[in-house]
Every structure is written in structure tokens, then in C-alpha cells.
C-alpha atoms as a PDB file:
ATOM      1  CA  UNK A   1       9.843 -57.795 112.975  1.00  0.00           C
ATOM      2  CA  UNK A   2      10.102 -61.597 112.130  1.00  0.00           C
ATOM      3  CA  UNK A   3      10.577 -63.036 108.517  1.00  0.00           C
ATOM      4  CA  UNK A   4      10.476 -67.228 108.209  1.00  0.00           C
ATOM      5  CA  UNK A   5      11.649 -68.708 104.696  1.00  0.00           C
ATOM      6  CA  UNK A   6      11.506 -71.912 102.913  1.00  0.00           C
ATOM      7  CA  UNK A   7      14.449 -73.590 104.173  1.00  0.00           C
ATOM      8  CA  UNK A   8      13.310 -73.976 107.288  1.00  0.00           C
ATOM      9  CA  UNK A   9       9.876 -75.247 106.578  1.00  0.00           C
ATOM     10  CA  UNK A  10       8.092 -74.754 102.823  1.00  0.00           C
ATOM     11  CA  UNK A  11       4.457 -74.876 104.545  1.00  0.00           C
ATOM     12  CA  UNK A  12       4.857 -72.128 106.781  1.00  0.00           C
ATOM     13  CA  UNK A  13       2.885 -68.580 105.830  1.00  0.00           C
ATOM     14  CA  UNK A  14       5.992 -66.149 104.978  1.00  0.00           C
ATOM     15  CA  UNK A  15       5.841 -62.486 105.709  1.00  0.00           C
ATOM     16  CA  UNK A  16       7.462 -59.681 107.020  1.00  0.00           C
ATOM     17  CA  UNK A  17       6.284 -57.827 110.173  1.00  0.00           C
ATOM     18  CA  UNK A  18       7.637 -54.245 110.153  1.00  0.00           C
ATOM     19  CA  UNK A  19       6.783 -51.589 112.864  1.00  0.00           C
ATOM     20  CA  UNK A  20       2.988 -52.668 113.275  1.00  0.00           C
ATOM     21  CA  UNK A  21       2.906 -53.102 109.069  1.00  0.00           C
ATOM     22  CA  UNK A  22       2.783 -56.763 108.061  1.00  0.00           C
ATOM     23  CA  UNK A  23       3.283 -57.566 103.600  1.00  0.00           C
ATOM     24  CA  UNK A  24       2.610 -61.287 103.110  1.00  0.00           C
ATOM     25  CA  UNK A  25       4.909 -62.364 100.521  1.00  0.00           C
ATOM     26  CA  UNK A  26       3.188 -66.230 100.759  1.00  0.00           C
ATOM     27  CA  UNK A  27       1.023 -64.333  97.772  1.00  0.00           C
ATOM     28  CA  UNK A  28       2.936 -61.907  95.317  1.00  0.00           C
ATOM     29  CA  UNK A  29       3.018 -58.550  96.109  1.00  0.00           C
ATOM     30  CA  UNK A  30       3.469 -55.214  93.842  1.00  0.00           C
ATOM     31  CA  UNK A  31       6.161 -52.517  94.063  1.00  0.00           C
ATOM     32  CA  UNK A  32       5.751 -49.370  92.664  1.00  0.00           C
ATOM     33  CA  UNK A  33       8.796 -47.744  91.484  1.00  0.00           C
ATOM     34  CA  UNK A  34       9.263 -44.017  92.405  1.00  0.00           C
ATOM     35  CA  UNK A  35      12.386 -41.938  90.590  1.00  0.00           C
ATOM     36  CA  UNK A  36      12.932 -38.913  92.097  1.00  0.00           C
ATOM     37  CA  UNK A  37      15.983 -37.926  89.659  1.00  0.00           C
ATOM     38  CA  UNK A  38      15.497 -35.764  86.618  1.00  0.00           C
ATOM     39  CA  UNK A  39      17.614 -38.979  84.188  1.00  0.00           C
ATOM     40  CA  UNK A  40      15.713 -42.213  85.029  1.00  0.00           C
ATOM     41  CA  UNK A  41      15.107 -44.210  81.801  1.00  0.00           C
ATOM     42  CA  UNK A  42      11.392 -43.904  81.863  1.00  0.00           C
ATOM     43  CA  UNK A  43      10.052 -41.574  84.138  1.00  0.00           C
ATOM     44  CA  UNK A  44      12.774 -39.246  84.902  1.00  0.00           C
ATOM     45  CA  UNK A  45      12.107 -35.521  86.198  1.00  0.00           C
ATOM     46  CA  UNK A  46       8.380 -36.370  86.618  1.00  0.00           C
ATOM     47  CA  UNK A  47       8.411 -36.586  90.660  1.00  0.00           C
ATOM     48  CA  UNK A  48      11.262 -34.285  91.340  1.00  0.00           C
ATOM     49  CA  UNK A  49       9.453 -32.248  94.183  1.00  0.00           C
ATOM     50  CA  UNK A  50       7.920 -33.742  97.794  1.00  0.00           C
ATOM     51  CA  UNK A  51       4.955 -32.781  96.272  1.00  0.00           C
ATOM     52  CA  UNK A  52       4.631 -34.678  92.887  1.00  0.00           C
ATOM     53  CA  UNK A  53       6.348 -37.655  94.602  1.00  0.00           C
ATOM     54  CA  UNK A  54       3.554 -37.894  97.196  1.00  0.00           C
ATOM     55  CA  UNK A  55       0.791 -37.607  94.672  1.00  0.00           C
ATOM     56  CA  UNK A  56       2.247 -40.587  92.433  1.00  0.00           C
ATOM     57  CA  UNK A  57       3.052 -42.682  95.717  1.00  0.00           C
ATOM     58  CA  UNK A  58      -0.839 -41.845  96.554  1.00  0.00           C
ATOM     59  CA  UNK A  59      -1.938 -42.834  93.003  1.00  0.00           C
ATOM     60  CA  UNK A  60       0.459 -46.004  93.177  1.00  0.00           C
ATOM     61  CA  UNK A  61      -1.106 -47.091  96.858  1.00  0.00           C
ATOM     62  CA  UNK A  62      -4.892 -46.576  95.266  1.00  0.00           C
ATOM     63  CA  UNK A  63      -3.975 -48.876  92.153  1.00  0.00           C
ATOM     64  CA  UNK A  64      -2.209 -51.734  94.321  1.00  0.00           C
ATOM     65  CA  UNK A  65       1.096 -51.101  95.315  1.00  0.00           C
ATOM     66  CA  UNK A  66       1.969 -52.499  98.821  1.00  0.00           C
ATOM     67  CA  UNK A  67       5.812 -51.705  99.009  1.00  0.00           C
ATOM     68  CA  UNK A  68       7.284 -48.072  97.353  1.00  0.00           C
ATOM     69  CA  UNK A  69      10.527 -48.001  96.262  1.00  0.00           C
ATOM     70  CA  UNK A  70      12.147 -43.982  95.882  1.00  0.00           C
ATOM     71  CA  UNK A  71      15.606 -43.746  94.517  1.00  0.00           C
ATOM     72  CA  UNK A  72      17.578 -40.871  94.104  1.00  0.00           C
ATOM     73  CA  UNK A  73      20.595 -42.131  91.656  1.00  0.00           C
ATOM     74  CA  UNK A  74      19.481 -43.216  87.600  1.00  0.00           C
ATOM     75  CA  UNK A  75      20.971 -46.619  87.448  1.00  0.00           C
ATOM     76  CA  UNK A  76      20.186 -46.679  83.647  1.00  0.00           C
ATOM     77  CA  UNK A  77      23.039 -48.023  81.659  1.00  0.00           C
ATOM     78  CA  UNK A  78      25.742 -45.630  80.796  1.00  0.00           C
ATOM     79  CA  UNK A  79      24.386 -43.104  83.711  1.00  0.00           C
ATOM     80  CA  UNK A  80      27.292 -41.676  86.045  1.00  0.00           C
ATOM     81  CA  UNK A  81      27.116 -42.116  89.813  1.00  0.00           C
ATOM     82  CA  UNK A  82      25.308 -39.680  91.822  1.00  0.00           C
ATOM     83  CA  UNK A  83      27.271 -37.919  94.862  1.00  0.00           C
ATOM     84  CA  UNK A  84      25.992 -38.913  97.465  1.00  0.00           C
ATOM     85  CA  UNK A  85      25.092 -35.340  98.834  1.00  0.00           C
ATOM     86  CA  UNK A  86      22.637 -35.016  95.807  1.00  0.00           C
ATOM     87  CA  UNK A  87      21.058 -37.884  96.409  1.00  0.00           C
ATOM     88  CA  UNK A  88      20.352 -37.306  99.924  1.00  0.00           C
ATOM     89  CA  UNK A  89      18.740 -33.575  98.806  1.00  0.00           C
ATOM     90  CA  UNK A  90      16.563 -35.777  96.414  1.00  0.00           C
ATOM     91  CA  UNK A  91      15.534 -38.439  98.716  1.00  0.00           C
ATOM     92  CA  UNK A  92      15.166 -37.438 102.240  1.00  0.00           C
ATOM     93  CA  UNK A  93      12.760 -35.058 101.991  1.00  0.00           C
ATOM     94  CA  UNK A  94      10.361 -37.242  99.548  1.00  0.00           C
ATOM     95  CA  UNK A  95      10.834 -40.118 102.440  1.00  0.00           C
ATOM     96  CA  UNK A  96      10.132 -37.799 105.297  1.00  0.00           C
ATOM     97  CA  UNK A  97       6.996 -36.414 103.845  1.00  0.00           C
ATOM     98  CA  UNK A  98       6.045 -39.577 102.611  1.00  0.00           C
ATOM     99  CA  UNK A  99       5.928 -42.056 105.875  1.00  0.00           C
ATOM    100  CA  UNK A 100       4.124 -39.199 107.278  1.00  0.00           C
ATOM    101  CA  UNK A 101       1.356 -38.977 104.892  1.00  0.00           C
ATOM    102  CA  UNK A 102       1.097 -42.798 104.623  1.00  0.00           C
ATOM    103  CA  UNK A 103       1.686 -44.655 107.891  1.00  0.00           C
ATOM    104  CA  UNK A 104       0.508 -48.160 106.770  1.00  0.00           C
ATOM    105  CA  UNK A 105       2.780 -48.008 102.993  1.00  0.00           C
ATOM    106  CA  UNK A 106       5.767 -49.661 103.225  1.00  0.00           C
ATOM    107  CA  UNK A 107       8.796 -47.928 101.810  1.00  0.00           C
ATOM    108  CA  UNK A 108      12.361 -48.914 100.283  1.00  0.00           C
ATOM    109  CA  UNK A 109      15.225 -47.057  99.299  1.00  0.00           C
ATOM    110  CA  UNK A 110      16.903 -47.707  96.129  1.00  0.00           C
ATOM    111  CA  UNK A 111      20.341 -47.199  97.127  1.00  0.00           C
ATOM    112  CA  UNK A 112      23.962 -48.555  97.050  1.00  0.00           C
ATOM    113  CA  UNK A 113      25.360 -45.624  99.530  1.00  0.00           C
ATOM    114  CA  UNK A 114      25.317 -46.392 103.244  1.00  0.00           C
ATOM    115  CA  UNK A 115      24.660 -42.900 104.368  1.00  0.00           C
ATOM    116  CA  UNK A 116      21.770 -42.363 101.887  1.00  0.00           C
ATOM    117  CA  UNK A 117      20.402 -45.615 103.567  1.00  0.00           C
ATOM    118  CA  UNK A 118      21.420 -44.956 106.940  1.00  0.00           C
ATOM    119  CA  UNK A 119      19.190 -41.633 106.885  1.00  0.00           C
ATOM    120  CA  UNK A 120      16.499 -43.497 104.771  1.00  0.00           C
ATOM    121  CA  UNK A 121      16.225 -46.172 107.527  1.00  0.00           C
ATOM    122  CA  UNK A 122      16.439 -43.492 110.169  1.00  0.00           C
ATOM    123  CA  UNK A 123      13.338 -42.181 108.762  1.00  0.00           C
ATOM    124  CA  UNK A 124      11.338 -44.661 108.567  1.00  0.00           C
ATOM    125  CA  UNK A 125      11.883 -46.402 105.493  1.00  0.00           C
ATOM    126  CA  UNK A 126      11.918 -50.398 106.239  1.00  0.00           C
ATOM    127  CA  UNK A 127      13.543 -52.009 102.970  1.00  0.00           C
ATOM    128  CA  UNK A 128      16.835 -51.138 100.965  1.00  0.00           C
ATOM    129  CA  UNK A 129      16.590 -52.433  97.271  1.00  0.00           C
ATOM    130  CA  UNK A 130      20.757 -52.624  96.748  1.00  0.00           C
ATOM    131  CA  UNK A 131      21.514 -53.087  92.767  1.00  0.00           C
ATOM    132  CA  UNK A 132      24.721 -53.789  93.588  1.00  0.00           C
ATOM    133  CA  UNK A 133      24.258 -56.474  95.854  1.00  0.00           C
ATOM    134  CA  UNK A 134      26.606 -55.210  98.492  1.00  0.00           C
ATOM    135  CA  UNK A 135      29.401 -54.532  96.192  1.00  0.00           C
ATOM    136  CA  UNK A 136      29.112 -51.011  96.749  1.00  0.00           C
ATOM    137  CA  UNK A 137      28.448 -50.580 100.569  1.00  0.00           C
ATOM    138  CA  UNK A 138      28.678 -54.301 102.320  1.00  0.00           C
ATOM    139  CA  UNK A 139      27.951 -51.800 105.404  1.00  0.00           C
ATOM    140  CA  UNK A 140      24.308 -52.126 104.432  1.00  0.00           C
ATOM    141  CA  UNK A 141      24.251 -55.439 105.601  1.00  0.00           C
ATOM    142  CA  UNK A 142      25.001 -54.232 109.348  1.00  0.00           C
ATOM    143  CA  UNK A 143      22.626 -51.260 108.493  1.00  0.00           C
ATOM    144  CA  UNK A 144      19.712 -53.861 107.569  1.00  0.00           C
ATOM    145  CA  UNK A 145      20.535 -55.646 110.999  1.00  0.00           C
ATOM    146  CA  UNK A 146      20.337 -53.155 112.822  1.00  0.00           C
ATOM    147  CA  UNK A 147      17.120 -51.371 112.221  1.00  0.00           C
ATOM    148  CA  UNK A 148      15.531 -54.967 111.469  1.00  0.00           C
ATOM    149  CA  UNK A 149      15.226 -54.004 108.029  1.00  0.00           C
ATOM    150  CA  UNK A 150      14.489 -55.779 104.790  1.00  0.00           C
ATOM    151  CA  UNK A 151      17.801 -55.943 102.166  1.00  0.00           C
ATOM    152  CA  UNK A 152      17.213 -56.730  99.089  1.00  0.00           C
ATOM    153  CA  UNK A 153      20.278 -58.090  97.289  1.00  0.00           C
ATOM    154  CA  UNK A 154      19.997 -57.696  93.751  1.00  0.00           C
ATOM    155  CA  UNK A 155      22.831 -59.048  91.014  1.00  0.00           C
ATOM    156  CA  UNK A 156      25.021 -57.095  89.178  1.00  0.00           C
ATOM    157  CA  UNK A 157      28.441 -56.399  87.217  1.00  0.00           C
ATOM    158  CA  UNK A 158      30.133 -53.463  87.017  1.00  0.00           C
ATOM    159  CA  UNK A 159      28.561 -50.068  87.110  1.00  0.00           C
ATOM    160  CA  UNK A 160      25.811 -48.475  85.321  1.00  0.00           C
ATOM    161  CA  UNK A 161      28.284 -46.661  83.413  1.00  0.00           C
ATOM    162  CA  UNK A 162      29.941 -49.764  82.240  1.00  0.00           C
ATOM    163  CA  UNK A 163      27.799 -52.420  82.725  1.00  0.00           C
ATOM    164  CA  UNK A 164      26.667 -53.563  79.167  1.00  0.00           C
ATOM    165  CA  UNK A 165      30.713 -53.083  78.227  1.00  0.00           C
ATOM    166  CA  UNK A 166      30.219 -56.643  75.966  1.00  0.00           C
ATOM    167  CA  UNK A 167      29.490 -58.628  79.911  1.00  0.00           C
ATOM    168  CA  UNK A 168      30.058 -62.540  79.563  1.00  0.00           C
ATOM    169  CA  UNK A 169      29.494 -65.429  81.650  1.00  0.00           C
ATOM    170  CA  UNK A 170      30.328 -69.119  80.955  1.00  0.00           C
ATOM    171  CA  UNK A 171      26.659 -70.467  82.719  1.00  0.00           C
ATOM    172  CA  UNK A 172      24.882 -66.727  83.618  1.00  0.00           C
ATOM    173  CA  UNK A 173      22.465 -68.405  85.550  1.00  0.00           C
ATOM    174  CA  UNK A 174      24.819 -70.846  87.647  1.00  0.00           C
ATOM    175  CA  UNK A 175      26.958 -67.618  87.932  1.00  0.00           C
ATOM    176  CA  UNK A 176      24.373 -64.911  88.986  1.00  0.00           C
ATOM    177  CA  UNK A 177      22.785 -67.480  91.669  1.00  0.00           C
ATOM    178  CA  UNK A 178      26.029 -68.395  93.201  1.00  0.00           C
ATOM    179  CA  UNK A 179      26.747 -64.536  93.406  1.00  0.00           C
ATOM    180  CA  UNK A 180      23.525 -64.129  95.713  1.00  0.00           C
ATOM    181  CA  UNK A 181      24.324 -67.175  97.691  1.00  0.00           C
ATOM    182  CA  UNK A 182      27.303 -65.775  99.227  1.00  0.00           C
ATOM    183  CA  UNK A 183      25.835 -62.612  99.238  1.00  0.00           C
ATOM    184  CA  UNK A 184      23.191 -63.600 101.450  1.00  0.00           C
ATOM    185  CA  UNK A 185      25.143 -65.852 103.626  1.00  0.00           C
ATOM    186  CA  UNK A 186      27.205 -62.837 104.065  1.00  0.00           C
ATOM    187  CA  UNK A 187      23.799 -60.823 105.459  1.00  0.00           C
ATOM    188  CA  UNK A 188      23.093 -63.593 107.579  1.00  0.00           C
ATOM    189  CA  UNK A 189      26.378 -63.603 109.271  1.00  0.00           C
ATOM    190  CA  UNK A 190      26.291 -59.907 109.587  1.00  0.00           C
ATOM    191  CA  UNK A 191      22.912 -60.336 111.465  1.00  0.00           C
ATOM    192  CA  UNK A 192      19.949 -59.510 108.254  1.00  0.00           C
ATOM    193  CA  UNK A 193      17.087 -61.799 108.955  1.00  0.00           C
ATOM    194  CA  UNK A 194      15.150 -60.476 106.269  1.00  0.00           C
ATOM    195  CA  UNK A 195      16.533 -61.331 102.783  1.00  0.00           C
ATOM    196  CA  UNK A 196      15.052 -60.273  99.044  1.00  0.00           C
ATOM    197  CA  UNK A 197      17.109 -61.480  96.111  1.00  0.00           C
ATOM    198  CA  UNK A 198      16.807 -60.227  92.801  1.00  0.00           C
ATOM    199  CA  UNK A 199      18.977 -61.629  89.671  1.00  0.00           C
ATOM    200  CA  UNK A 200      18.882 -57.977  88.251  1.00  0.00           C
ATOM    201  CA  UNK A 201      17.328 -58.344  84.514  1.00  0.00           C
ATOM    202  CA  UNK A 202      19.141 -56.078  82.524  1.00  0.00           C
ATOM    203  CA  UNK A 203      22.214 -55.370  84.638  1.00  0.00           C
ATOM    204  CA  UNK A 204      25.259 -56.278  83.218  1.00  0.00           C
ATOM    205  CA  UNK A 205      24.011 -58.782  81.107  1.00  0.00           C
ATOM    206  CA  UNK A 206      23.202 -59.790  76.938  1.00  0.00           C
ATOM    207  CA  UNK A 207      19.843 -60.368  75.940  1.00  0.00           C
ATOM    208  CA  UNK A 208      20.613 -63.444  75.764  1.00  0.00           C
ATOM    209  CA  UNK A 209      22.000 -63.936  79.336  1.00  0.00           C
ATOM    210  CA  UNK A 210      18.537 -61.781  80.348  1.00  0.00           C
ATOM    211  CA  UNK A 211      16.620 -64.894  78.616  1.00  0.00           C
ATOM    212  CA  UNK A 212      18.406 -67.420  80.344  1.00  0.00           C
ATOM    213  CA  UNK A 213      17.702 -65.954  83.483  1.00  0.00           C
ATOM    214  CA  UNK A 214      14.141 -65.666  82.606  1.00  0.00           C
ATOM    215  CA  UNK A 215      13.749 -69.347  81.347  1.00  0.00           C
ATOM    216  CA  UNK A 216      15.743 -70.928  84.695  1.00  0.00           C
ATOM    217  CA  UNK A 217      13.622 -68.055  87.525  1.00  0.00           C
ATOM    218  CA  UNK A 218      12.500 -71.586  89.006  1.00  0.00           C
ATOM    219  CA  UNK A 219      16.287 -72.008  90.503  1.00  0.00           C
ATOM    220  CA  UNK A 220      16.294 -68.703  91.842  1.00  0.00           C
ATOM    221  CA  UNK A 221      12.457 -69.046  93.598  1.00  0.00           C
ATOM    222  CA  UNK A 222      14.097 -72.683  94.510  1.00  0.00           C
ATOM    223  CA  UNK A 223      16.555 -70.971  96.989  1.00  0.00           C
ATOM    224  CA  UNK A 224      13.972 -70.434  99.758  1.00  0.00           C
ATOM    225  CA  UNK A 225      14.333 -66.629  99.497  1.00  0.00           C
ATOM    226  CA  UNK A 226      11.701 -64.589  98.207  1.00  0.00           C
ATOM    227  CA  UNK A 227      12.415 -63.456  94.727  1.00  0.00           C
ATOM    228  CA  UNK A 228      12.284 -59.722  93.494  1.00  0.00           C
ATOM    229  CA  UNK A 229      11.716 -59.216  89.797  1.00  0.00           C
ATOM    230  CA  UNK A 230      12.362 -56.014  88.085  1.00  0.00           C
ATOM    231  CA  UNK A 231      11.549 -55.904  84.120  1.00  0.00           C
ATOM    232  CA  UNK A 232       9.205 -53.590  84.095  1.00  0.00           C
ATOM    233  CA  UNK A 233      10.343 -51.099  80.927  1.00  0.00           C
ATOM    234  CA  UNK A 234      13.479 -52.479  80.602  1.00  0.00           C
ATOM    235  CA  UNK A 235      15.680 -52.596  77.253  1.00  0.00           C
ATOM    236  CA  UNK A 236      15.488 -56.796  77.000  1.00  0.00           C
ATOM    237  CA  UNK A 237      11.851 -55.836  75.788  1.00  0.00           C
ATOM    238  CA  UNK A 238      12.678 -53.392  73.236  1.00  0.00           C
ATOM    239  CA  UNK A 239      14.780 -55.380  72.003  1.00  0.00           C
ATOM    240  CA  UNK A 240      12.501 -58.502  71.642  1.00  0.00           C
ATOM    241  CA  UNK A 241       9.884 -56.220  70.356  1.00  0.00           C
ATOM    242  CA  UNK A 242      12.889 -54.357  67.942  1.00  0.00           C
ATOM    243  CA  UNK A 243      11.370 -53.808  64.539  1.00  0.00           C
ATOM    244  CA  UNK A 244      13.137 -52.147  61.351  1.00  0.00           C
ATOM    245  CA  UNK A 245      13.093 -48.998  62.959  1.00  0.00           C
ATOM    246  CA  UNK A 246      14.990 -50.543  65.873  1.00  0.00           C
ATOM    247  CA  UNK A 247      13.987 -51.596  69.608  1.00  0.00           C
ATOM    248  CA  UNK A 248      10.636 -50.654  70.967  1.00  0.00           C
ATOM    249  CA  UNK A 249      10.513 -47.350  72.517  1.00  0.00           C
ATOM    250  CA  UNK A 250      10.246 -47.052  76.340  1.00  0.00           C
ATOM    251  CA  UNK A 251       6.720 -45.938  76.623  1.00  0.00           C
ATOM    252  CA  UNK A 252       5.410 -48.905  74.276  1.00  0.00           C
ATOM    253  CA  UNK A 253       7.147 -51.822  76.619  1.00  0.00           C
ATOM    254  CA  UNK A 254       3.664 -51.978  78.697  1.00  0.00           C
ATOM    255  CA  UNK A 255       2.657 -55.580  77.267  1.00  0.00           C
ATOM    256  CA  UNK A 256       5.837 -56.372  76.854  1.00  0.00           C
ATOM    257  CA  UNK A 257       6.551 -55.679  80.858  1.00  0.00           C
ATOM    258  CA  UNK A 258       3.436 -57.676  81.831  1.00  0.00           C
ATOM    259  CA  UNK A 259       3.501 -60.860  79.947  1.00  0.00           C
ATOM    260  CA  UNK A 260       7.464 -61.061  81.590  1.00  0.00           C
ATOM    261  CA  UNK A 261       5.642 -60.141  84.878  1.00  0.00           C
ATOM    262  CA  UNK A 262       2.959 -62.834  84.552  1.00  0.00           C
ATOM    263  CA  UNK A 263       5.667 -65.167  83.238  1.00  0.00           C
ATOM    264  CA  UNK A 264       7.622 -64.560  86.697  1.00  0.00           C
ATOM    265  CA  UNK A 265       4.716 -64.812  88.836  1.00  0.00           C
ATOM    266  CA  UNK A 266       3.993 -68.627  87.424  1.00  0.00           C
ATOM    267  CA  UNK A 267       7.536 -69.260  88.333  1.00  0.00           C
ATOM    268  CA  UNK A 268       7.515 -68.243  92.137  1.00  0.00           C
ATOM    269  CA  UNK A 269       8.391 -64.500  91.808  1.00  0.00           C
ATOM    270  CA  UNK A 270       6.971 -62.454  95.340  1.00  0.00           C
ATOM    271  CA  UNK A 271       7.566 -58.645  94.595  1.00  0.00           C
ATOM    272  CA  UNK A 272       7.290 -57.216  91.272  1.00  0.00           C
ATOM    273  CA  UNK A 273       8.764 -53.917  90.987  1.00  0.00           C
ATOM    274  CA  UNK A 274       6.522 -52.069  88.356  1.00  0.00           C
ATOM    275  CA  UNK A 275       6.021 -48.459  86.916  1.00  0.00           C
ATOM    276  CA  UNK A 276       2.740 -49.465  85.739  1.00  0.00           C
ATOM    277  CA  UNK A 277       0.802 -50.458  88.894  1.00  0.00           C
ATOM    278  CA  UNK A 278      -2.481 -50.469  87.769  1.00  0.00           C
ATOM    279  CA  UNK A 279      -2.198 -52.781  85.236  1.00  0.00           C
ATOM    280  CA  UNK A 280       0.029 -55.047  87.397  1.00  0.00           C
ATOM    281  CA  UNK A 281      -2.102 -55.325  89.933  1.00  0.00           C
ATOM    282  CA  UNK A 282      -4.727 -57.106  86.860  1.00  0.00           C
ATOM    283  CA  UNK A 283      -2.267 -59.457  85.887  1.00  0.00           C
ATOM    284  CA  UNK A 284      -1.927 -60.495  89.928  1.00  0.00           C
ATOM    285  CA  UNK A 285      -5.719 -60.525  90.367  1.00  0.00           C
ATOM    286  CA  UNK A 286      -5.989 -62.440  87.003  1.00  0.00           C
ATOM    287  CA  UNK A 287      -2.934 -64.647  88.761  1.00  0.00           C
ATOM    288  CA  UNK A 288      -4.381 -65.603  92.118  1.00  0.00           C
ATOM    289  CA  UNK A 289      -8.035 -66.202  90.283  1.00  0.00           C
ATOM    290  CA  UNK A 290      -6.560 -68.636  88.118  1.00  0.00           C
ATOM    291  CA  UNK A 291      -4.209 -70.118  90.958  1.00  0.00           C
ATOM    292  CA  UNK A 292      -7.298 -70.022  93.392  1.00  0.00           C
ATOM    293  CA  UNK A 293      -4.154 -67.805  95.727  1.00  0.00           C
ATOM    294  CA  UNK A 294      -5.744 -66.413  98.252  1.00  0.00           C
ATOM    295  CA  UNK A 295      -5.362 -62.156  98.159  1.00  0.00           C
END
């Protein structure tokens, strides 16, 4: 598996290689988002056997998705922590039955617990989406090496259970990029060639630390790494979209999540991680037309 980025030359075509699967991310790509918990803020308890999870991974694959991401754990704020025995009963299977049914799909775990990732990665799983950004586990790192894996090292502060405890920063975004600096130099030394970062939208941060982020996603796409962007649902749109009756409801953020989306793909974002797939994959179509990006 190779992966090249930016720093070393801006002109090259980036992309990962993984076990005969190759995802360009020189032109955005789409990940669907795949809960397998019965308390995740949007869809949870809807994919909570092998089977329903492989029939929305199916319908996710048909509509545009190129990476899946399954997680076992609710990282909703104010959820508790999963054990990690529980989340290996809800994961594992899904995964198992899942790179069987669909050999060319590339799959990531959404995990901060080394064993749930060591198994994952075992099975043929090829990313790990980390909200913690090795806080958690910094084990991952060596796990990532070792398999020749993808980590994905997303920002955060605290735990879902505290997180939106009144969080401050003096500069958010000088703070939350110099997090994933060392974080990733830390990968690197440990041996991870293939590096996602992701300033985590909603965790541990105001609305108004979300919309800094948002405004300044050019210094994070700036860093040579390819940039992850998860809004898709998330509470900084209800509240934007808040009303007298109070913040938009979770199943009326769709044009909310896709004007953020399309707002992050103009600034360099290369994964999206979306519920709605379908209607993500327009905006990128709608994206690379007006770009003239190749597909």
C-alpha cells in the first residue's frame, strides 16, 4: 500500500493503494457512515443486525460511497463509553460479513479502543477513523503501521460525556491544528504512512469555535494531509437553523449538511463522511462539473 502527500510534491496524483483496492483522494471522495449501536444521534438502532448493516452498506455503495465507516460506540455528546466487549459483539460480526460480501468497498472502523481495532484490522478493515485522535489508544498508531493501514486522526477534547462542558480555546483554530500536527508527527514516528486528519466539527467545541473552524478549513487542507470532514447531521446546524421552537431537529439538517459539505469541498476537503449518500454524491458530481475535476 503506498500513500504520497503534498509536502513532498503538490503535483503528484495522491491515493491510497490497499490490498488490490486503490481510493484516489486527488478528487473528493464520500464516506458513508454506518452505526451499528442502538443510541447514535441520528440513526441509532436502525442497522443493529449483520443483516440490516449489509443492506444499508449495499444501498450506500449503489448511491456513491467509496469508503464505509461502522462504529460500534455513540460518540454523541453526553453518551457514556461503550465496554469494549460490547462493542466488539456489535462490530465484528457486521465487518466480517461485510468484506465478504463486498471485496472492492473499503471499510473503517470508528473506534478509539485498540482491541476493537486490532480485530477490525485483522479482518479486513483498512482505515481506523479515531475521534480521539490518539488520546485514547496512542497504540493505534503502531496498529495502523503495522497492517499498512489508513489512521485517521480526528480532534477532540474531553469525552463525549463531557465534551460540550462550556470547552474554550484562546485561537480554536491555531489550537485544534497544532493538536493534529503533533499528532501526526507522532504516527509518522511510530511508522503510519497513511495519515487522515479531521478537526472534529462538533467535538468539544462552541458554535462559535465550529464556525471558526469552518471559515479557516483552508489551513487545515494547507497541511499537505488529506482532510476528513464530518458535519453531516450535526448539532452546529440545528443550531444555525434554531427557530422559536428551538434548534432544527435531526432529520431536517439535510440542506443544512450539504451546503457545509459543498462549502468544505471548495476549500480542499477529500472524504466527506455523510449519512445521506445519495444526495452527497450530487453535490460532488455538481462539484467536479463545475471544477472540470476529473471523477
Amino acid at each position: 500500500m503506498t500513500f504520497r502527500n503534498s509536502e513532498s510534491d503538490p503535483n503528484i496524483d495522491k491515493r491510497f493503494v490497499l490490498t488490490g483496492k486503490a481510493l484516489s483522494v486527488s478528487t473528493p471522495a464520500i464516506m458513508g457512515v454506518l452505526n451499528v449501536t442502538p443510541d447514535s444521534f441520528s440513526d441509532g438502532g436502525s442497522f443493529n443486525t449483520v443483516e440490516q448493516a449489509c443492506v444499508r452498506i449495499n444501498e450506500m455503495v449503489e448511491e456513491g460511497a467509496s469508503i464505509i465507516d461502522i462504529g460500534g460506540e455513540s460518540t454523541r455528546p453526553g453518551s457514556d463509553t461503550v465496554p469494549e466487549q460490547v462493542e466488539l459483539e456489535r462490530v465484528v460480526p457486521v465487518i466480517k460479513q461485510a468484506v465478504r460480501e463486498f471485496p472492492d468497498v473499503m471499510f473503517s472502523v470508528d473506534t478509539t479502543k485498540y482491541n476493537v481495532a486490532r480485530q477490525a484490522l485483522e479482518n479486513g478493515v483498512q482505515m481506523v477513523n479515531d475521534v480521539s485522535g490518539l488520546q485514547t489508544s496512542p497504540g493505534l498508531a503502531d496498529l495502523c503501521a503495522e497492517h499498512g493501514a489508513v489512521l485517521v486522526i480526528m480532534h477532540s477534547r474531553g469525552t463525549p460525556k463531557t465534551m460540550q462542558n462550556q470547552p474554550e480555546y484562546e485561537d480554536v483554530v491555531g489550537e485544534v491544528l497544532h493538536f493534529l500536527k503533533e499528532k501526526v508527527q507522532w504516527a509518522k514516528n511510530r511508522g503510519v504512512c497513511e495519515i487522515v486528519i479531521d478537526p472534529g466539527i462538533g467535538f468539544g467545541k462552541t458554535l462559535e469555535h465550529n464556525l471558526e473552524i469552518i471559515r479557516h478549513l483552508s489551513t487545515f487542507t494547507d497541511s499537505g494531509y488529506p482532510l476528513l470532514m464530518g458535519v453531516s447531521r450535526k448539532s452546529v446546524i440545528g443550531k444555525i437553523l434554531a427557530d422559536e421552537k428551538g434548534p432544527r431537529p435531526v432529520d431536517n439538517r439535510l440542506a443544512g449538511s450539504l451546503a457545509l459539505q459543498y462549502h468544505a469541498l471548495i476549500h480542499g476537503a477529500a472524504i466527506l463522511r455523510v449519512h445521506d449518500v445519495r444526495q452527497a454524491k450530487d453535490i460532488l458530481m455538481i462539484y467536479r462539473a463545475v471544477t472540470g475535476l476529473s471523477s
